[in-house]
PDB file of N, CA and C in Angstrom:
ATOM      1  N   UNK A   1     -29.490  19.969  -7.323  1.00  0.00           N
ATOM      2  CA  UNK A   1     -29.159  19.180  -8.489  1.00  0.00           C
ATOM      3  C   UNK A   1     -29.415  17.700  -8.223  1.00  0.00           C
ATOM      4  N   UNK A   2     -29.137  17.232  -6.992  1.00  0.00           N
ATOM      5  CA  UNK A   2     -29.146  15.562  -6.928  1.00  0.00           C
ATOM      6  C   UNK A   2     -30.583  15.571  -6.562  1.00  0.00           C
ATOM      7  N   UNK A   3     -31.657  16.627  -6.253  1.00  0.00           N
ATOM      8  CA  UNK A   3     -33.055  16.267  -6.008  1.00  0.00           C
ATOM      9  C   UNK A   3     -33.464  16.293  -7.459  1.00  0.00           C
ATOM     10  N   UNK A   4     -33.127  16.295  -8.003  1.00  0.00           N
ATOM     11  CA  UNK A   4     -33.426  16.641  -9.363  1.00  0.00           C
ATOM     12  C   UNK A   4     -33.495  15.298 -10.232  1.00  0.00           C
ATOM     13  N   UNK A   5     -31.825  14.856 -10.312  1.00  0.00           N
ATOM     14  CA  UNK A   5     -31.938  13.636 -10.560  1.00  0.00           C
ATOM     15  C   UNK A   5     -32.497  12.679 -10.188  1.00  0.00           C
ATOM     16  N   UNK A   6     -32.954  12.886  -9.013  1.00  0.00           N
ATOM     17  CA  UNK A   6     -33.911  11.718  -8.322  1.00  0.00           C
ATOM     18  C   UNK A   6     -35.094  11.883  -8.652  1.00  0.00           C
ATOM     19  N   UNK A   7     -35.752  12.984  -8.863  1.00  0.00           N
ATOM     20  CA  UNK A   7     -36.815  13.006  -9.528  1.00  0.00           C
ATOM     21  C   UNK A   7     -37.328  12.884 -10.997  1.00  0.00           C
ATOM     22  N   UNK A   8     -36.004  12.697 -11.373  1.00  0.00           N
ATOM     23  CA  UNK A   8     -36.166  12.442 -12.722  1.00  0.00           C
ATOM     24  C   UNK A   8     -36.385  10.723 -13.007  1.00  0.00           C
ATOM     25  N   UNK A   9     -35.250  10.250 -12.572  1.00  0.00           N
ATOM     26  CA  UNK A   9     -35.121   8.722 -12.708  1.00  0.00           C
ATOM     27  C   UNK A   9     -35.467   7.907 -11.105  1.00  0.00           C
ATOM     28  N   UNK A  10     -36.235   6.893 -10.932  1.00  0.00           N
ATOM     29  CA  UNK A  10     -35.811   6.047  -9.840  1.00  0.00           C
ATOM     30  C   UNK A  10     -35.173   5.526  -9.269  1.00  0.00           C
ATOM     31  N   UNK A  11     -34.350   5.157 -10.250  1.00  0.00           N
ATOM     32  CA  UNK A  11     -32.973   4.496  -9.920  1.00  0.00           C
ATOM     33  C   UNK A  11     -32.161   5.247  -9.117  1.00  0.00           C
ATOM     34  N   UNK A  12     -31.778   6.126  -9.573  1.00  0.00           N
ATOM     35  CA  UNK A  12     -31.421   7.702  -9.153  1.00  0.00           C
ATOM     36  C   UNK A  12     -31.422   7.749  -7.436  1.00  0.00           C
ATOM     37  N   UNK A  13     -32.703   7.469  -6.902  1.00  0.00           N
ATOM     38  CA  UNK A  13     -33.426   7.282  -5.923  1.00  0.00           C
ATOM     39  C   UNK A  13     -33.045   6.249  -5.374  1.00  0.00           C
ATOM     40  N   UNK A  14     -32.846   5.205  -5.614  1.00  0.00           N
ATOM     41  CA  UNK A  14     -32.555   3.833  -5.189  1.00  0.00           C
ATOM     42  C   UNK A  14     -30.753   3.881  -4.732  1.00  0.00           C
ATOM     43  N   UNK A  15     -29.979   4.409  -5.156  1.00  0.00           N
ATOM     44  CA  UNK A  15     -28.631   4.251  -5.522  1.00  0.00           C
ATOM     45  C   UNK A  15     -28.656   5.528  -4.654  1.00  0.00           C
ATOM     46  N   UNK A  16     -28.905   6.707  -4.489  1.00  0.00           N
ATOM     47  CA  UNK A  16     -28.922   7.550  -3.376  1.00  0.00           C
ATOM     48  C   UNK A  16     -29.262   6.967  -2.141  1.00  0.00           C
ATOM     49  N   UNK A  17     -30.363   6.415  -2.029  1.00  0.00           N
ATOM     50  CA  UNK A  17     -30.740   5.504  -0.538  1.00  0.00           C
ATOM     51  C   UNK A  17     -29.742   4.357   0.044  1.00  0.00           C
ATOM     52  N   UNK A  18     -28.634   3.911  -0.767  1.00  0.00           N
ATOM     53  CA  UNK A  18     -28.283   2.998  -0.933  1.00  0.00           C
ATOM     54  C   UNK A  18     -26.790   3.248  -0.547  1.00  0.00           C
ATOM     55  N   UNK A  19     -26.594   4.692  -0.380  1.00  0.00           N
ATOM     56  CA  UNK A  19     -24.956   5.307  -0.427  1.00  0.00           C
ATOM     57  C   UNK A  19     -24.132   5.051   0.907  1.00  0.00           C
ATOM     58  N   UNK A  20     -23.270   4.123   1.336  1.00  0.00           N
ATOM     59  CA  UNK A  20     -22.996   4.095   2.647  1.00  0.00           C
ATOM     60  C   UNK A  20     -22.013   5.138   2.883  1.00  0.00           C
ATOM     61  N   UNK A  21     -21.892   5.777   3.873  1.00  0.00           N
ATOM     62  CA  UNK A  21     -20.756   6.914   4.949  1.00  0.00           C
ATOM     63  C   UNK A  21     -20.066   5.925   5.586  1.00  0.00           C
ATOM     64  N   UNK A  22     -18.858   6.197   5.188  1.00  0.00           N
ATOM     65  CA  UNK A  22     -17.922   6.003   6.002  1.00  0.00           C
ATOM     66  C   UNK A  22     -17.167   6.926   7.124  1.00  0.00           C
ATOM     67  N   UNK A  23     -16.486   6.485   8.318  1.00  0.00           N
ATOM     68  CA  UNK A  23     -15.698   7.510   9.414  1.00  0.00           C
ATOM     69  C   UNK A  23     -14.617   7.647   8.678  1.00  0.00           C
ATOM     70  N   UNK A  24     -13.861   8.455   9.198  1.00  0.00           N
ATOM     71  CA  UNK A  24     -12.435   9.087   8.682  1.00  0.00           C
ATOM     72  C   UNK A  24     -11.624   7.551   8.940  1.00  0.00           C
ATOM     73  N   UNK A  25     -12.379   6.920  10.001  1.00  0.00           N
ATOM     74  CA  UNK A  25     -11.033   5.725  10.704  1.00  0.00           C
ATOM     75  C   UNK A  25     -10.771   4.654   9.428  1.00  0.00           C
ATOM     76  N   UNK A  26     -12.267   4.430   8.743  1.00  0.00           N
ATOM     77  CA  UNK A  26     -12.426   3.680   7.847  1.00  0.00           C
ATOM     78  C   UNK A  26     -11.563   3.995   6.627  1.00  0.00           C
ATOM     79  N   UNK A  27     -11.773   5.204   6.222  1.00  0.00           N
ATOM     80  CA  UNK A  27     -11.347   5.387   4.814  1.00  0.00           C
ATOM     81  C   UNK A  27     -10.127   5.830   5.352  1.00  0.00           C
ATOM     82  N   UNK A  28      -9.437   6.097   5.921  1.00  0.00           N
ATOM     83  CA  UNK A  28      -7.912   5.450   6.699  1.00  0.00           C
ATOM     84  C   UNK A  28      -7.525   3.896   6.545  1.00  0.00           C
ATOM     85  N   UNK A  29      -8.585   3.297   6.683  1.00  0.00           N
ATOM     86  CA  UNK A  29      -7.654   1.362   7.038  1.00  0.00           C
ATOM     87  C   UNK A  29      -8.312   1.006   5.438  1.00  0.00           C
ATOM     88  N   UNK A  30      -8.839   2.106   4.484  1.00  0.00           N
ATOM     89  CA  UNK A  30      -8.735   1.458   3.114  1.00  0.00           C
ATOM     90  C   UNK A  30      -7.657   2.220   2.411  1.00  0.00           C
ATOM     91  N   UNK A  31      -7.195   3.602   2.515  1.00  0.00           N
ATOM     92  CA  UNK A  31      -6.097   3.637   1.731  1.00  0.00           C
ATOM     93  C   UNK A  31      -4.596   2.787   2.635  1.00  0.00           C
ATOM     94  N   UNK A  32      -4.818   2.378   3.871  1.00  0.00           N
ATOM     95  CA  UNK A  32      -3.640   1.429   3.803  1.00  0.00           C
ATOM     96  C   UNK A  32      -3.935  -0.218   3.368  1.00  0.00           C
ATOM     97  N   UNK A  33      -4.990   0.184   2.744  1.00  0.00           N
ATOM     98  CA  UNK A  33      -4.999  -1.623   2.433  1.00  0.00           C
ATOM     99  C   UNK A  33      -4.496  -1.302   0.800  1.00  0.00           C
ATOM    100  N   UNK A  34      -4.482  -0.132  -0.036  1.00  0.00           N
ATOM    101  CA  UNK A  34      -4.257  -0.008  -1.279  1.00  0.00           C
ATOM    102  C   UNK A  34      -2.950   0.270  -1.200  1.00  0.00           C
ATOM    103  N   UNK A  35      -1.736   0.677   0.332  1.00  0.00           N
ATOM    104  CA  UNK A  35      -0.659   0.735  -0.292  1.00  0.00           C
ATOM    105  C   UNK A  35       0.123  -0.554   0.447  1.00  0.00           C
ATOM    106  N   UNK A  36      -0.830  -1.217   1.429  1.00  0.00           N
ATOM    107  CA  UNK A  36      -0.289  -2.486   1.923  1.00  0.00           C
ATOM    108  C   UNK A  36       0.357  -2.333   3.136  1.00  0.00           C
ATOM    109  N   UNK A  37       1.455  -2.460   3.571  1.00  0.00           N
ATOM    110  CA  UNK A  37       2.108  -3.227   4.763  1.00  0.00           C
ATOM    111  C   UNK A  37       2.975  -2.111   5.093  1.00  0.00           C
ATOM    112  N   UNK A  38       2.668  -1.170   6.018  1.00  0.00           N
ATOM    113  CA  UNK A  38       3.808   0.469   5.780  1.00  0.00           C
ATOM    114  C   UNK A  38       3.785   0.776   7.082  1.00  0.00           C
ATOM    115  N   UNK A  39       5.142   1.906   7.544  1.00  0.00           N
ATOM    116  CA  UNK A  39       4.961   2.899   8.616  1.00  0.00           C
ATOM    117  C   UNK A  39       3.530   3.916   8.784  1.00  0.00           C
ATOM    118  N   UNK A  40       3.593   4.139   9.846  1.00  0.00           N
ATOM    119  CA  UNK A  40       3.142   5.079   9.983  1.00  0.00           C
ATOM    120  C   UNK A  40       3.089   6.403   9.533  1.00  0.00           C
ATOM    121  N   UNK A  41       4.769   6.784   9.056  1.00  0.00           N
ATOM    122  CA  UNK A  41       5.128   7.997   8.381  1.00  0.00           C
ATOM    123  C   UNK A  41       4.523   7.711   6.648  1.00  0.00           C
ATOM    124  N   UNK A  42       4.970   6.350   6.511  1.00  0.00           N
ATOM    125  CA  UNK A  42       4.588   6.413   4.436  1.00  0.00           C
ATOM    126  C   UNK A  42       2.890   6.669   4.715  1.00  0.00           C
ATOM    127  N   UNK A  43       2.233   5.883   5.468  1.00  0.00           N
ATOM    128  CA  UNK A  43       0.496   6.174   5.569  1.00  0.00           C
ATOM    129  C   UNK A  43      -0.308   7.415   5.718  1.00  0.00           C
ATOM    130  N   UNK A  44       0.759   8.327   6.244  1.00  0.00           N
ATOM    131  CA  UNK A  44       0.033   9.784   6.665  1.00  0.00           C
ATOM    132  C   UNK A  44       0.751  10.466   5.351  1.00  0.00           C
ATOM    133  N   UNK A  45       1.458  10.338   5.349  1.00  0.00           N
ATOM    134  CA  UNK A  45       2.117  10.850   3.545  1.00  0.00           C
ATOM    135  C   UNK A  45       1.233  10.645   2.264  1.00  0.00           C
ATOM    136  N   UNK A  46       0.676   8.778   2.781  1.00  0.00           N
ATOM    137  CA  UNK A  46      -0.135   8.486   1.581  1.00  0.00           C
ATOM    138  C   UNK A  46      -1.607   9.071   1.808  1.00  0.00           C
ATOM    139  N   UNK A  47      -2.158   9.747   2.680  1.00  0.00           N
ATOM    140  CA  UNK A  47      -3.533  10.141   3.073  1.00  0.00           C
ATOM    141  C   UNK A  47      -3.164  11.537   2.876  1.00  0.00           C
ATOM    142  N   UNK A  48      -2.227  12.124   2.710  1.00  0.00           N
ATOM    143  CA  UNK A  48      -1.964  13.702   2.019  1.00  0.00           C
ATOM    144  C   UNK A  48      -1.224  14.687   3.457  1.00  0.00           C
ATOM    145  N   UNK A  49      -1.084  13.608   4.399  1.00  0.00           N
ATOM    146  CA  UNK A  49      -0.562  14.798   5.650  1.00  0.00           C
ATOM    147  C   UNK A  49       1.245  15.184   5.245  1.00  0.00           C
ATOM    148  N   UNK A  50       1.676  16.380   6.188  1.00  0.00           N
ATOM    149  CA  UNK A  50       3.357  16.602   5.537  1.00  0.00           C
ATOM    150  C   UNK A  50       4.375  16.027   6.800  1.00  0.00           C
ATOM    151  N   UNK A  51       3.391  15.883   7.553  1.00  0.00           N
ATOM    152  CA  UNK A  51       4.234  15.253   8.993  1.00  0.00           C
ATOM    153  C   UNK A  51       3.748  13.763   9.255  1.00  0.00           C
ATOM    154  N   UNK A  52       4.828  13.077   9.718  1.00  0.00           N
ATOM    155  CA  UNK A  52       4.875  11.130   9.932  1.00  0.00           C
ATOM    156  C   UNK A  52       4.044  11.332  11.500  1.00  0.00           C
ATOM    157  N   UNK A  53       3.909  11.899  11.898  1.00  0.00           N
ATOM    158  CA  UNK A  53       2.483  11.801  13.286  1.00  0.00           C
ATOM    159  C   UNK A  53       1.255  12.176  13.110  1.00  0.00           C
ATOM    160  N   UNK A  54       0.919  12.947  12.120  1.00  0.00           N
ATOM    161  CA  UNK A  54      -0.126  13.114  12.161  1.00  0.00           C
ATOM    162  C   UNK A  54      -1.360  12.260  11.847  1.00  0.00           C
ATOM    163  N   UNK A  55      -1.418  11.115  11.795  1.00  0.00           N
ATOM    164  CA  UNK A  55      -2.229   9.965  12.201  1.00  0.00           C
ATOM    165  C   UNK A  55      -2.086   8.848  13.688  1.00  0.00           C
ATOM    166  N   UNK A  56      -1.399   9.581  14.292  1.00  0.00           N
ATOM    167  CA  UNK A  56      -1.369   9.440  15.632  1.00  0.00           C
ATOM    168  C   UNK A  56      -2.442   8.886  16.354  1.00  0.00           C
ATOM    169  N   UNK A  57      -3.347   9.815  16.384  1.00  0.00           N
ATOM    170  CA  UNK A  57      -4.691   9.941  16.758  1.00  0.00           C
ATOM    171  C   UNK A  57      -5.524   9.177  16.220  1.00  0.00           C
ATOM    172  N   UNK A  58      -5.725   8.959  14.918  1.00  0.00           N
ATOM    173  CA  UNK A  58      -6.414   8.016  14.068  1.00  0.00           C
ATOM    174  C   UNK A  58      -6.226   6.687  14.552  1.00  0.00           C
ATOM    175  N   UNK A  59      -5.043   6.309  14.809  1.00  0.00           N
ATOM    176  CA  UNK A  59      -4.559   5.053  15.146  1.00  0.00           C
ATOM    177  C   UNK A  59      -5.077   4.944  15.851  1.00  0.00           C
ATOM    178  N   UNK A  60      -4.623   5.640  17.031  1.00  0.00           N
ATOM    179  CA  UNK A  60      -5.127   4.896  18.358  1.00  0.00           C
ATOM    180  C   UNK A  60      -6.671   4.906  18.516  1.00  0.00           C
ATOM    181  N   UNK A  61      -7.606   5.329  17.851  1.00  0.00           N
ATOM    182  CA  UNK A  61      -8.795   5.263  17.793  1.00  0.00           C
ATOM    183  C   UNK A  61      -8.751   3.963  16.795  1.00  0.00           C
ATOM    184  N   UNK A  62      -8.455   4.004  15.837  1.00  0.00           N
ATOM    185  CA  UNK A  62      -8.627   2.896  15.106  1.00  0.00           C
ATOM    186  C   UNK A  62      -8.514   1.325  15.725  1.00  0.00           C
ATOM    187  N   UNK A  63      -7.192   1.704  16.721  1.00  0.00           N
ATOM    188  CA  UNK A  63      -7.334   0.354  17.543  1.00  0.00           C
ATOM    189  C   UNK A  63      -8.272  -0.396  18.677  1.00  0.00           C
ATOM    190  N   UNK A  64      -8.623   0.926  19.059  1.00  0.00           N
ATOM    191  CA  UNK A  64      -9.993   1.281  19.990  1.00  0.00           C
ATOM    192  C   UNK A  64     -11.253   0.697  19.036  1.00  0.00           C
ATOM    193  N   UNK A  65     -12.010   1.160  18.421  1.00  0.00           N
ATOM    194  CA  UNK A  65     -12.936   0.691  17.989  1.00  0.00           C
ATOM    195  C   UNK A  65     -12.749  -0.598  16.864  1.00  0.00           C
ATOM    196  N   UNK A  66     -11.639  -0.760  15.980  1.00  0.00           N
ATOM    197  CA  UNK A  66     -11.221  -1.673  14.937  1.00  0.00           C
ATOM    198  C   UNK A  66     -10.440  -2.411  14.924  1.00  0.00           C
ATOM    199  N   UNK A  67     -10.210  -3.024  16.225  1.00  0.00           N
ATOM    200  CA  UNK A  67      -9.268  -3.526  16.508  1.00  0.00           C
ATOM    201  C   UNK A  67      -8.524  -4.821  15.753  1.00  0.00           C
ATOM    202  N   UNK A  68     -10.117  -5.529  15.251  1.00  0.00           N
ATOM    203  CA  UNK A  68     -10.033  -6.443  14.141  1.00  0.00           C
ATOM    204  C   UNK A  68      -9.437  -6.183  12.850  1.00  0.00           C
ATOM    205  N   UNK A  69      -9.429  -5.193  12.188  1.00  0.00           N
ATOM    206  CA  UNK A  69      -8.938  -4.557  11.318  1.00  0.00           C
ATOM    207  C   UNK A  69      -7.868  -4.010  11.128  1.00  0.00           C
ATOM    208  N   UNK A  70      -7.238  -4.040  11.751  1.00  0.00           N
ATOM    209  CA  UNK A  70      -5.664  -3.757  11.984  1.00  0.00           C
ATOM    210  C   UNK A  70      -4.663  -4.594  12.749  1.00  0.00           C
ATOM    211  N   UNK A  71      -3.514  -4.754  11.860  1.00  0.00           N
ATOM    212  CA  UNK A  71      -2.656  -5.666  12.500  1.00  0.00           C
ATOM    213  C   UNK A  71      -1.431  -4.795  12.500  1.00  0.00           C
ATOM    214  N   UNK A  72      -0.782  -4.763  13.922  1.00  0.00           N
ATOM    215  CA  UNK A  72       0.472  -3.872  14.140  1.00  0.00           C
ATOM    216  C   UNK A  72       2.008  -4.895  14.531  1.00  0.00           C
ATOM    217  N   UNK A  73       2.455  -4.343  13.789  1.00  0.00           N
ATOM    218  CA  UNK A  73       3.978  -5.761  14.057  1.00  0.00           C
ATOM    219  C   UNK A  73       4.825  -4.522  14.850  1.00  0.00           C
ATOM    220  N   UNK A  74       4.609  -4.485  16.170  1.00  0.00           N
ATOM    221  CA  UNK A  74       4.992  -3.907  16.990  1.00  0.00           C
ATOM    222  C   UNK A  74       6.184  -4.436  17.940  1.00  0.00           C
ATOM    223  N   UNK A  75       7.160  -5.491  17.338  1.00  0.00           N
ATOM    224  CA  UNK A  75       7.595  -6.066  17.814  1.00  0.00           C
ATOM    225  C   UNK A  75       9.249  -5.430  17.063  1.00  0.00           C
ATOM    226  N   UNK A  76       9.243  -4.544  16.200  1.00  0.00           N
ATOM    227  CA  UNK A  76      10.064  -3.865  15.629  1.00  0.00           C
ATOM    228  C   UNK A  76      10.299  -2.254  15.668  1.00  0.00           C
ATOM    229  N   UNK A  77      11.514  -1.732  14.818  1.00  0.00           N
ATOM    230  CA  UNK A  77      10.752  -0.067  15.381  1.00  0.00           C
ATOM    231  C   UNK A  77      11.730   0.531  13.745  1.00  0.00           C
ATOM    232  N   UNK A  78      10.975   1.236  13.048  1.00  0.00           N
ATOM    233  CA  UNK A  78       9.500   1.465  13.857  1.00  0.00           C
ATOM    234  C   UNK A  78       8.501   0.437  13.168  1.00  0.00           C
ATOM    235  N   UNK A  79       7.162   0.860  14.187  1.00  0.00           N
ATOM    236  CA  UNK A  79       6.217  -0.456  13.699  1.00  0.00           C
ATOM    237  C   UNK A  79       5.321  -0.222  12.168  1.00  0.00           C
ATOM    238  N   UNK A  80       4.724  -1.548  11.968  1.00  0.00           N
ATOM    239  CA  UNK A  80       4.189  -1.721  10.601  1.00  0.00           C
ATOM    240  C   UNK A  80       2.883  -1.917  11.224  1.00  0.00           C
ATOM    241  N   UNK A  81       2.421  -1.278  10.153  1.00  0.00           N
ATOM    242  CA  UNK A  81       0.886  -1.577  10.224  1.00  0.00           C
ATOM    243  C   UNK A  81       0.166  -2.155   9.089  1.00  0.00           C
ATOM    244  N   UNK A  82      -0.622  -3.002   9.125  1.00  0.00           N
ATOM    245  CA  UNK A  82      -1.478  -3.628   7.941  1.00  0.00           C
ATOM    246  C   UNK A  82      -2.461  -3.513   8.169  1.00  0.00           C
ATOM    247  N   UNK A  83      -3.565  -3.444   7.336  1.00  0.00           N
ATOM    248  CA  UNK A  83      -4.830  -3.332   7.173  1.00  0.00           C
ATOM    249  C   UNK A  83      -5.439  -4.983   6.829  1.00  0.00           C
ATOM    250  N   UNK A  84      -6.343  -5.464   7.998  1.00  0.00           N
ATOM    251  CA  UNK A  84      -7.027  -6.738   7.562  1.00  0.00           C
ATOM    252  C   UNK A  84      -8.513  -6.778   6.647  1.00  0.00           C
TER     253      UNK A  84
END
C-alpha cells in the first residue's frame, strides 16, 4: 500500500524518505517531556507499563548514551526526573 502511494504522488516519496526512527530511549525522554517533572513510577505508568520499575533499564541506558537530555534531582527520594 505505501509503494503505491509513492508511486502515485512524489511527494508521497519525498515525506517517506524524510521519516526519522526514533530508539525506544527517545520516545521515552518525549513522553516525559509531555507529562513534565515525575517519578519514575508516574513515567512507566505514563508509557503504559503496570509496575513503577519497569523503566529501570531504560534509564540507565538513557543516562548512558543521553546524558544531556535528562536531568535527575537525585538529591531526594524518591528521585525526579525531567526531560531537557
Amino acid at each position: 500500500m505505501m509503494l503505491e502511494e509513492i508511486n502515485k504522488s512524489p511527494e508521497a516519496a519525498i515525506l517517506a524518505a524524510e521519516e526519522v526512527f526514533k530508539t525506544y530511549e527517545l520516545m521515552c525522554l518525549d513522553k516525559l517531556k509531555e507529562i513534565g517533572r515525575s517519578t519514575a513510577r508516574d513515567w512507566s505508568f505514563a508509557m503504559g507499563y503496570t509496575h513503577r520499575s519497569s523503566l529501570a533499564k531504560i534509564i540507565r541506558r538513557i543516562t548512558e548514551r543521553y546524558p544531556e537530555m535528562l536531568k535527575i534531582y537525585d538529591n531526594r527520594f524518591p528521585r525526579l526526573y525531567e526531560a531537557i
